[in-house]
PDB file of N, CA and C in Angstrom:
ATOM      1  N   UNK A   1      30.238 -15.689  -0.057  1.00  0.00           N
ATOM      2  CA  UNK A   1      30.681 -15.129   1.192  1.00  0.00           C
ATOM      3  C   UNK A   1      30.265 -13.657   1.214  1.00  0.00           C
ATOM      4  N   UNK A   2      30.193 -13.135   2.444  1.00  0.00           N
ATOM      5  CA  UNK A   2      29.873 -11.482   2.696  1.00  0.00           C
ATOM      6  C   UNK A   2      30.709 -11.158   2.975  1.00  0.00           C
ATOM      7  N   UNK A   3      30.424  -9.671   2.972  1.00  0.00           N
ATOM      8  CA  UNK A   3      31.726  -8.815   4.001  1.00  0.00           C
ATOM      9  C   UNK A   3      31.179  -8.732   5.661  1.00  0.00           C
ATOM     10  N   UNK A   4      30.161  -9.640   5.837  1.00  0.00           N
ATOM     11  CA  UNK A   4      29.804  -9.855   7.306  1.00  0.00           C
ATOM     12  C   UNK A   4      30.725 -11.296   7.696  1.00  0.00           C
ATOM     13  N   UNK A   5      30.982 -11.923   6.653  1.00  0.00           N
ATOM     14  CA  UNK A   5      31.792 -13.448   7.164  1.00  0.00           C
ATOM     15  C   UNK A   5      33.057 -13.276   8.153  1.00  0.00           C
ATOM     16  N   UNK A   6      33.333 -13.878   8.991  1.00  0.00           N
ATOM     17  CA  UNK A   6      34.838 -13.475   9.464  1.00  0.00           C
ATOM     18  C   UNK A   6      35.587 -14.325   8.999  1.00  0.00           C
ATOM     19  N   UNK A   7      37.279 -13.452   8.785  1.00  0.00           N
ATOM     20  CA  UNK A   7      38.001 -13.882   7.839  1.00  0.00           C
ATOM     21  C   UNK A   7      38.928 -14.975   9.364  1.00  0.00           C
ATOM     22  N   UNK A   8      38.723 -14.864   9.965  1.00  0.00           N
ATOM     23  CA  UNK A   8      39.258 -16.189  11.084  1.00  0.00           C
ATOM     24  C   UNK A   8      38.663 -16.832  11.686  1.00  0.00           C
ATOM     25  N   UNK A   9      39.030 -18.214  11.716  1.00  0.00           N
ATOM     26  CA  UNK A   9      38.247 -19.177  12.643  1.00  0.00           C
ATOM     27  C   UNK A   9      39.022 -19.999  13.464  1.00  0.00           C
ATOM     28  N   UNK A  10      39.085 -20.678  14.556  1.00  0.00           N
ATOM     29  CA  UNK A  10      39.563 -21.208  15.621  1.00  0.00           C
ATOM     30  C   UNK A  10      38.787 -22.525  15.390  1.00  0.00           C
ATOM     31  N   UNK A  11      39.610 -23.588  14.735  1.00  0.00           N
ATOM     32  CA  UNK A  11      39.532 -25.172  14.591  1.00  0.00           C
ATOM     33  C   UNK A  11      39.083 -25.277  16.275  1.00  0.00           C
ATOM     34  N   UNK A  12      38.806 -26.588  16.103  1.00  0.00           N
ATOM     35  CA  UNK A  12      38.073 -27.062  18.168  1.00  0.00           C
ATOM     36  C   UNK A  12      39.207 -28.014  18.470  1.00  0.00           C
ATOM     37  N   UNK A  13      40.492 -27.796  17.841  1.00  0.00           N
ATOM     38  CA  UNK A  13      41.436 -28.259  18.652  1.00  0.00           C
ATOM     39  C   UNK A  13      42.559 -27.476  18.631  1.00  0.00           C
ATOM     40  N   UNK A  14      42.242 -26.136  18.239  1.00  0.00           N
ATOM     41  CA  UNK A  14      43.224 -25.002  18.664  1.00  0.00           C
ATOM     42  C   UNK A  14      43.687 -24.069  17.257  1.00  0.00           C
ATOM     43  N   UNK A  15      43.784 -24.832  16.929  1.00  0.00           N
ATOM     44  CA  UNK A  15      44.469 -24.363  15.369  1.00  0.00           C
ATOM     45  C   UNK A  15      43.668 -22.903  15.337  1.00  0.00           C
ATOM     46  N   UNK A  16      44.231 -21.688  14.533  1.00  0.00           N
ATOM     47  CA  UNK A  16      44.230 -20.435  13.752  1.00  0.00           C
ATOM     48  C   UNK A  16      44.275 -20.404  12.452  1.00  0.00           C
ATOM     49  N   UNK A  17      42.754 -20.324  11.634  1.00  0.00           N
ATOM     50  CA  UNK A  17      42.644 -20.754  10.002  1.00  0.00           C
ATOM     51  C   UNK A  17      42.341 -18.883   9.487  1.00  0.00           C
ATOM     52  N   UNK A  18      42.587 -18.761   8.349  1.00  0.00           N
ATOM     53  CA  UNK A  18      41.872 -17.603   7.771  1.00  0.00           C
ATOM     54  C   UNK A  18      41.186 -18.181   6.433  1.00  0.00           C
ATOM     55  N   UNK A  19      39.760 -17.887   6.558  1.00  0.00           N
ATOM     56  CA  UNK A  19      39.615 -18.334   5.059  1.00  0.00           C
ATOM     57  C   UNK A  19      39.332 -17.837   4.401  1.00  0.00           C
ATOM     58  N   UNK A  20      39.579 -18.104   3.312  1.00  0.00           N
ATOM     59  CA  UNK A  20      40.637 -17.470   1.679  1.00  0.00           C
ATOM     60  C   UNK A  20      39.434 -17.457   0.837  1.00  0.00           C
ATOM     61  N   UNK A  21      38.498 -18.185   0.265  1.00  0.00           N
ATOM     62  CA  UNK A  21      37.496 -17.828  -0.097  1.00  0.00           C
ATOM     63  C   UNK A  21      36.340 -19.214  -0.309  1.00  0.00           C
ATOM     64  N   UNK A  22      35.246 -18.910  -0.660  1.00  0.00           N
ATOM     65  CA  UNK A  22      34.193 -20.274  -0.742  1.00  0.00           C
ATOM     66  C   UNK A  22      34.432 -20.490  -2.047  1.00  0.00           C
ATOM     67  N   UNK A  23      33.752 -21.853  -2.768  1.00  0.00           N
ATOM     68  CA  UNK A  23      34.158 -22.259  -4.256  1.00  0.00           C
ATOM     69  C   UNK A  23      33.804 -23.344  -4.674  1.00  0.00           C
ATOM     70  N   UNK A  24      33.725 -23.737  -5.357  1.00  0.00           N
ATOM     71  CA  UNK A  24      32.886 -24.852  -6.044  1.00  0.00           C
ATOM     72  C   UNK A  24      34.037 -26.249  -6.214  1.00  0.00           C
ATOM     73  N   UNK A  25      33.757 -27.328  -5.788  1.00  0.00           N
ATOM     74  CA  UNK A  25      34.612 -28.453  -6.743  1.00  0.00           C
ATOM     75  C   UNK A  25      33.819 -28.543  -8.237  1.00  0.00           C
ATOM     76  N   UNK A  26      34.565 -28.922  -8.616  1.00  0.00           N
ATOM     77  CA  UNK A  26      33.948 -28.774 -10.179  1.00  0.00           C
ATOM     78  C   UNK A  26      33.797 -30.370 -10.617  1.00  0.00           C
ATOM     79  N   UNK A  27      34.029 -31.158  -9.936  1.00  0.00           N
ATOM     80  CA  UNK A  27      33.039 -32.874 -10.272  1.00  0.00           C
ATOM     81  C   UNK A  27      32.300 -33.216  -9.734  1.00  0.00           C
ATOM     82  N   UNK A  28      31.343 -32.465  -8.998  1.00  0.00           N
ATOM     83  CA  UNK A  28      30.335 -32.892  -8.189  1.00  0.00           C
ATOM     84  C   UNK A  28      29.747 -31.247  -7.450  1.00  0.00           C
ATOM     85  N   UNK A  29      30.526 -30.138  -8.162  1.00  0.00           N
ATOM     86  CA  UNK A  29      29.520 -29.019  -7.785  1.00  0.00           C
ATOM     87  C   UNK A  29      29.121 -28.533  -5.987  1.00  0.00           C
ATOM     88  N   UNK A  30      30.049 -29.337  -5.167  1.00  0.00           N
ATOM     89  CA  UNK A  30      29.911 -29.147  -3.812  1.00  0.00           C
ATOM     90  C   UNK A  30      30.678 -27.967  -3.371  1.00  0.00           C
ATOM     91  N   UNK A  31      29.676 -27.169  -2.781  1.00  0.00           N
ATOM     92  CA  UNK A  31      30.494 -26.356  -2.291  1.00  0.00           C
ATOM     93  C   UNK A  31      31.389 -26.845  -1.138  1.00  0.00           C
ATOM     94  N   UNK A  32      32.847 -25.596  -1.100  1.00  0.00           N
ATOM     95  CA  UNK A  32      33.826 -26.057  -0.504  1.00  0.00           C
ATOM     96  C   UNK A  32      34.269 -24.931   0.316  1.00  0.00           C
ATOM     97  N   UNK A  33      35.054 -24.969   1.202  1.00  0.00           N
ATOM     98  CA  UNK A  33      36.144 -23.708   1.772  1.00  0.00           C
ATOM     99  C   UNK A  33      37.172 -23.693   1.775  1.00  0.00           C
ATOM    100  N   UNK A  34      37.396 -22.580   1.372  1.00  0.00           N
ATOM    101  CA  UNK A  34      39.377 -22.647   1.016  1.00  0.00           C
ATOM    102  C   UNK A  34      39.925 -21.341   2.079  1.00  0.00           C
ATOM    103  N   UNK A  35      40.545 -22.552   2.850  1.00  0.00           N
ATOM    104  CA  UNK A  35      41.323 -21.962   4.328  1.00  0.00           C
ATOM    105  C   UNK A  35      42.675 -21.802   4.389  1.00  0.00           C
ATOM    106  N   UNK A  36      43.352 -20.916   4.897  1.00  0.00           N
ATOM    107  CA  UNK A  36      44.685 -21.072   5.039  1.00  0.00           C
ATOM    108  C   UNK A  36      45.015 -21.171   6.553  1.00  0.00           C
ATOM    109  N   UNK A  37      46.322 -21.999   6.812  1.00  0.00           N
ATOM    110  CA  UNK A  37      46.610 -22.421   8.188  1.00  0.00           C
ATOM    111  C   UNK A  37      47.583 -21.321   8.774  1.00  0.00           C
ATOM    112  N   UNK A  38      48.049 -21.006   9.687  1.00  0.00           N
ATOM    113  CA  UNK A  38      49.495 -20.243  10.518  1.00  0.00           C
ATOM    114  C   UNK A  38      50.622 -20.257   9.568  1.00  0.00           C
ATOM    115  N   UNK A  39      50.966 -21.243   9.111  1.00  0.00           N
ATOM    116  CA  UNK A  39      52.039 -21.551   9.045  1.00  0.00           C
ATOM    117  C   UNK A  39      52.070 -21.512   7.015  1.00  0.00           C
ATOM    118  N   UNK A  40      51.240 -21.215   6.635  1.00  0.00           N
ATOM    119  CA  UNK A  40      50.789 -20.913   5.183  1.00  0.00           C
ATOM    120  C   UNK A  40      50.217 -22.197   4.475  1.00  0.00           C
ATOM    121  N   UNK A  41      49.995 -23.247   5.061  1.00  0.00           N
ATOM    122  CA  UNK A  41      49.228 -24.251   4.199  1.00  0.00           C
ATOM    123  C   UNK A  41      47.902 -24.183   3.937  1.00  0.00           C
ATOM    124  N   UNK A  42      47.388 -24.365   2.776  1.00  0.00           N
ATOM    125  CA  UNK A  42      46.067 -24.286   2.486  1.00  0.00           C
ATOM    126  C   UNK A  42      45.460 -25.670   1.754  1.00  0.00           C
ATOM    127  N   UNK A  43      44.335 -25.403   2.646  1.00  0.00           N
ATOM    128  CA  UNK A  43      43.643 -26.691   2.881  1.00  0.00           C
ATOM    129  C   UNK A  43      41.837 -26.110   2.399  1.00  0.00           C
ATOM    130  N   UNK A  44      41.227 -27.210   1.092  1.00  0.00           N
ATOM    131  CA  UNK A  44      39.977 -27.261   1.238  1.00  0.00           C
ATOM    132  C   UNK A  44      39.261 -28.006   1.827  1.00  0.00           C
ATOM    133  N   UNK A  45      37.925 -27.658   2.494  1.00  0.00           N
ATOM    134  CA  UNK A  45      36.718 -28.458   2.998  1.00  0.00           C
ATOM    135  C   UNK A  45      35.633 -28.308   2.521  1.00  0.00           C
ATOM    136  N   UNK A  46      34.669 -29.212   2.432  1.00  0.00           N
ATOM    137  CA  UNK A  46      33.641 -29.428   2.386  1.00  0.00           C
ATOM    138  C   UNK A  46      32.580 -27.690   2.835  1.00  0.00           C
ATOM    139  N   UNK A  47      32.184 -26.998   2.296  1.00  0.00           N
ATOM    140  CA  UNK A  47      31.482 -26.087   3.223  1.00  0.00           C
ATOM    141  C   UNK A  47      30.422 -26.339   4.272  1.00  0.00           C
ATOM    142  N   UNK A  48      29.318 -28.055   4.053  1.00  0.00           N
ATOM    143  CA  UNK A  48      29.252 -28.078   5.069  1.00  0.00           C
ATOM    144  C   UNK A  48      29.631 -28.865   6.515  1.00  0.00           C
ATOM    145  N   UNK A  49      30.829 -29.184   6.150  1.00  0.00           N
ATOM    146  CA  UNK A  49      31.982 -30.071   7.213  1.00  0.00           C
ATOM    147  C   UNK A  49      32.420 -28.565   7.638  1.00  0.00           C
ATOM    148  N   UNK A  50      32.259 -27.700   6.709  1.00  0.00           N
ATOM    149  CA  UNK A  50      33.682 -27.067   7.513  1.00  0.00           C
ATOM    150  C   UNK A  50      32.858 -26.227   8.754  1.00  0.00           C
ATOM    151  N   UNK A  51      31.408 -25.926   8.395  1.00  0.00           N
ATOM    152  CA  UNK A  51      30.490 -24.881   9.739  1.00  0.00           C
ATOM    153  C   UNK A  51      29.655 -26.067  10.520  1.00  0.00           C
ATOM    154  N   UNK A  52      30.185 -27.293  10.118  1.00  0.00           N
ATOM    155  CA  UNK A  52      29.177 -28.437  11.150  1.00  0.00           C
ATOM    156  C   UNK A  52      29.192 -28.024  12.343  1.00  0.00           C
ATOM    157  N   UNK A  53      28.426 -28.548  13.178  1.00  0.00           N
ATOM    158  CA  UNK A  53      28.904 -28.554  14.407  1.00  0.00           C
ATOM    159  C   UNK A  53      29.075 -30.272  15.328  1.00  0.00           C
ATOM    160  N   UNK A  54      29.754 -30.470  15.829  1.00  0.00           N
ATOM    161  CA  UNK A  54      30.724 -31.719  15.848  1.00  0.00           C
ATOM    162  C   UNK A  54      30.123 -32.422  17.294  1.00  0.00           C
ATOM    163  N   UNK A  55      30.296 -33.286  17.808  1.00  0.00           N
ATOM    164  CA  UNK A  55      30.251 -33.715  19.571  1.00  0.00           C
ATOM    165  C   UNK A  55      31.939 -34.030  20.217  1.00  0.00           C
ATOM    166  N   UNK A  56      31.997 -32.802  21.531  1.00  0.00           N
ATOM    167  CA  UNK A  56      33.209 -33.551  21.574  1.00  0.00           C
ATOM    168  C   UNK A  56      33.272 -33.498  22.790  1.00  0.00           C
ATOM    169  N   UNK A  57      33.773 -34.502  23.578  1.00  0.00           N
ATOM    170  CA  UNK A  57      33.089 -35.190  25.114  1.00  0.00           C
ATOM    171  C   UNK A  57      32.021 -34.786  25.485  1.00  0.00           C
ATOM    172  N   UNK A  58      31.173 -35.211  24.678  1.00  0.00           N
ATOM    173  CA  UNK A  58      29.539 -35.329  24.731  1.00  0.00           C
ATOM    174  C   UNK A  58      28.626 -33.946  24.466  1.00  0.00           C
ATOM    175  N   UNK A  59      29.660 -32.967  24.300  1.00  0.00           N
ATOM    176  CA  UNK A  59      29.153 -31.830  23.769  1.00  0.00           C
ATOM    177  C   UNK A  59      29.110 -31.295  22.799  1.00  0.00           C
ATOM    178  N   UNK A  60      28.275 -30.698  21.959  1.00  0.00           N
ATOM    179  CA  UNK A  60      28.254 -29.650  21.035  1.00  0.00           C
ATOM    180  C   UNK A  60      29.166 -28.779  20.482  1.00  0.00           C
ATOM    181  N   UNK A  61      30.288 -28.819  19.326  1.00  0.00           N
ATOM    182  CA  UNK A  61      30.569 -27.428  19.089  1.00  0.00           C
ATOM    183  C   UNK A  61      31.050 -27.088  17.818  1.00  0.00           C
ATOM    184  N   UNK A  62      30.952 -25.697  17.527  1.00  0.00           N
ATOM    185  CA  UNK A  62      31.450 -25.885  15.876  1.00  0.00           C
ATOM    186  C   UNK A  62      33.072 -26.653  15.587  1.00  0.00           C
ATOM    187  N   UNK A  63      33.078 -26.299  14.541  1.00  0.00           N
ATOM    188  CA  UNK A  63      33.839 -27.396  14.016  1.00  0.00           C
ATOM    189  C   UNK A  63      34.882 -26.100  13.976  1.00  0.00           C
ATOM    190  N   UNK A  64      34.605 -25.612  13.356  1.00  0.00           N
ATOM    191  CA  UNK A  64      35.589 -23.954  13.173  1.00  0.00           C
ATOM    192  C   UNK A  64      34.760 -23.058  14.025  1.00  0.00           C
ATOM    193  N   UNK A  65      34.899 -22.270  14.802  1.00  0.00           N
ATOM    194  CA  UNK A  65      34.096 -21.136  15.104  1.00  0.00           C
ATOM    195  C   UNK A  65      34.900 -19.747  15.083  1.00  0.00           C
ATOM    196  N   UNK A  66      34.138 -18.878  14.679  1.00  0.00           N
ATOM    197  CA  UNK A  66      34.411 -17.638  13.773  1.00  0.00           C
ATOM    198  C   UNK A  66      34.635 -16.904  15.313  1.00  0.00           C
ATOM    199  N   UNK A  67      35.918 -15.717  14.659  1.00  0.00           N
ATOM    200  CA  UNK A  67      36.779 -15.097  15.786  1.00  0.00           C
ATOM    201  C   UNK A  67      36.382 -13.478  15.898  1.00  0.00           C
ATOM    202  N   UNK A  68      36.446 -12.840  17.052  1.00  0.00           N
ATOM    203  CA  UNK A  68      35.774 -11.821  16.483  1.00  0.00           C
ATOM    204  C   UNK A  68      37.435 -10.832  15.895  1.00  0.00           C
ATOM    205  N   UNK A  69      37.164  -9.814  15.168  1.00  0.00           N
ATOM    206  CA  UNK A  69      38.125  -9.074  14.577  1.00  0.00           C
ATOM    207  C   UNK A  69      38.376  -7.723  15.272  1.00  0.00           C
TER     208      UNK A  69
END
């Protein structure tokens, strides 16, 4: 990660994530993202599930998209 990354992203169904840092699983070496939710739960993804970009009623959009600060 940089210090250009933004530390918030807006899930595409509303949700407010901050993420906590990038990181390795260690049985298969995939990188991952480690996010935290509003409400303090933290949740990893896939790193590239987590910047996909998705179809949703027939359109295009990220999956998380980065907030400005």
């Amino acid at each position: 990660m940089t210090n250009n990354t933004p530390a918030r992203y807006r899930h595409y169904k509303g949700g407010i994530y901050e993420l906590v840092c990038e990181a390795t699983r260690e049985a298969d070496l995939v990188p991952v993202i480690v996010y935290r939710a509003h409400n303090g739960t933290v949740w990893v993804r896939d790193k590239a599930v987590f910047f996909e970009t998705i179809d949703v009623d027939g359109k295009p959009v990220q999956r998380f998209a980065p907030i400005a600060e």
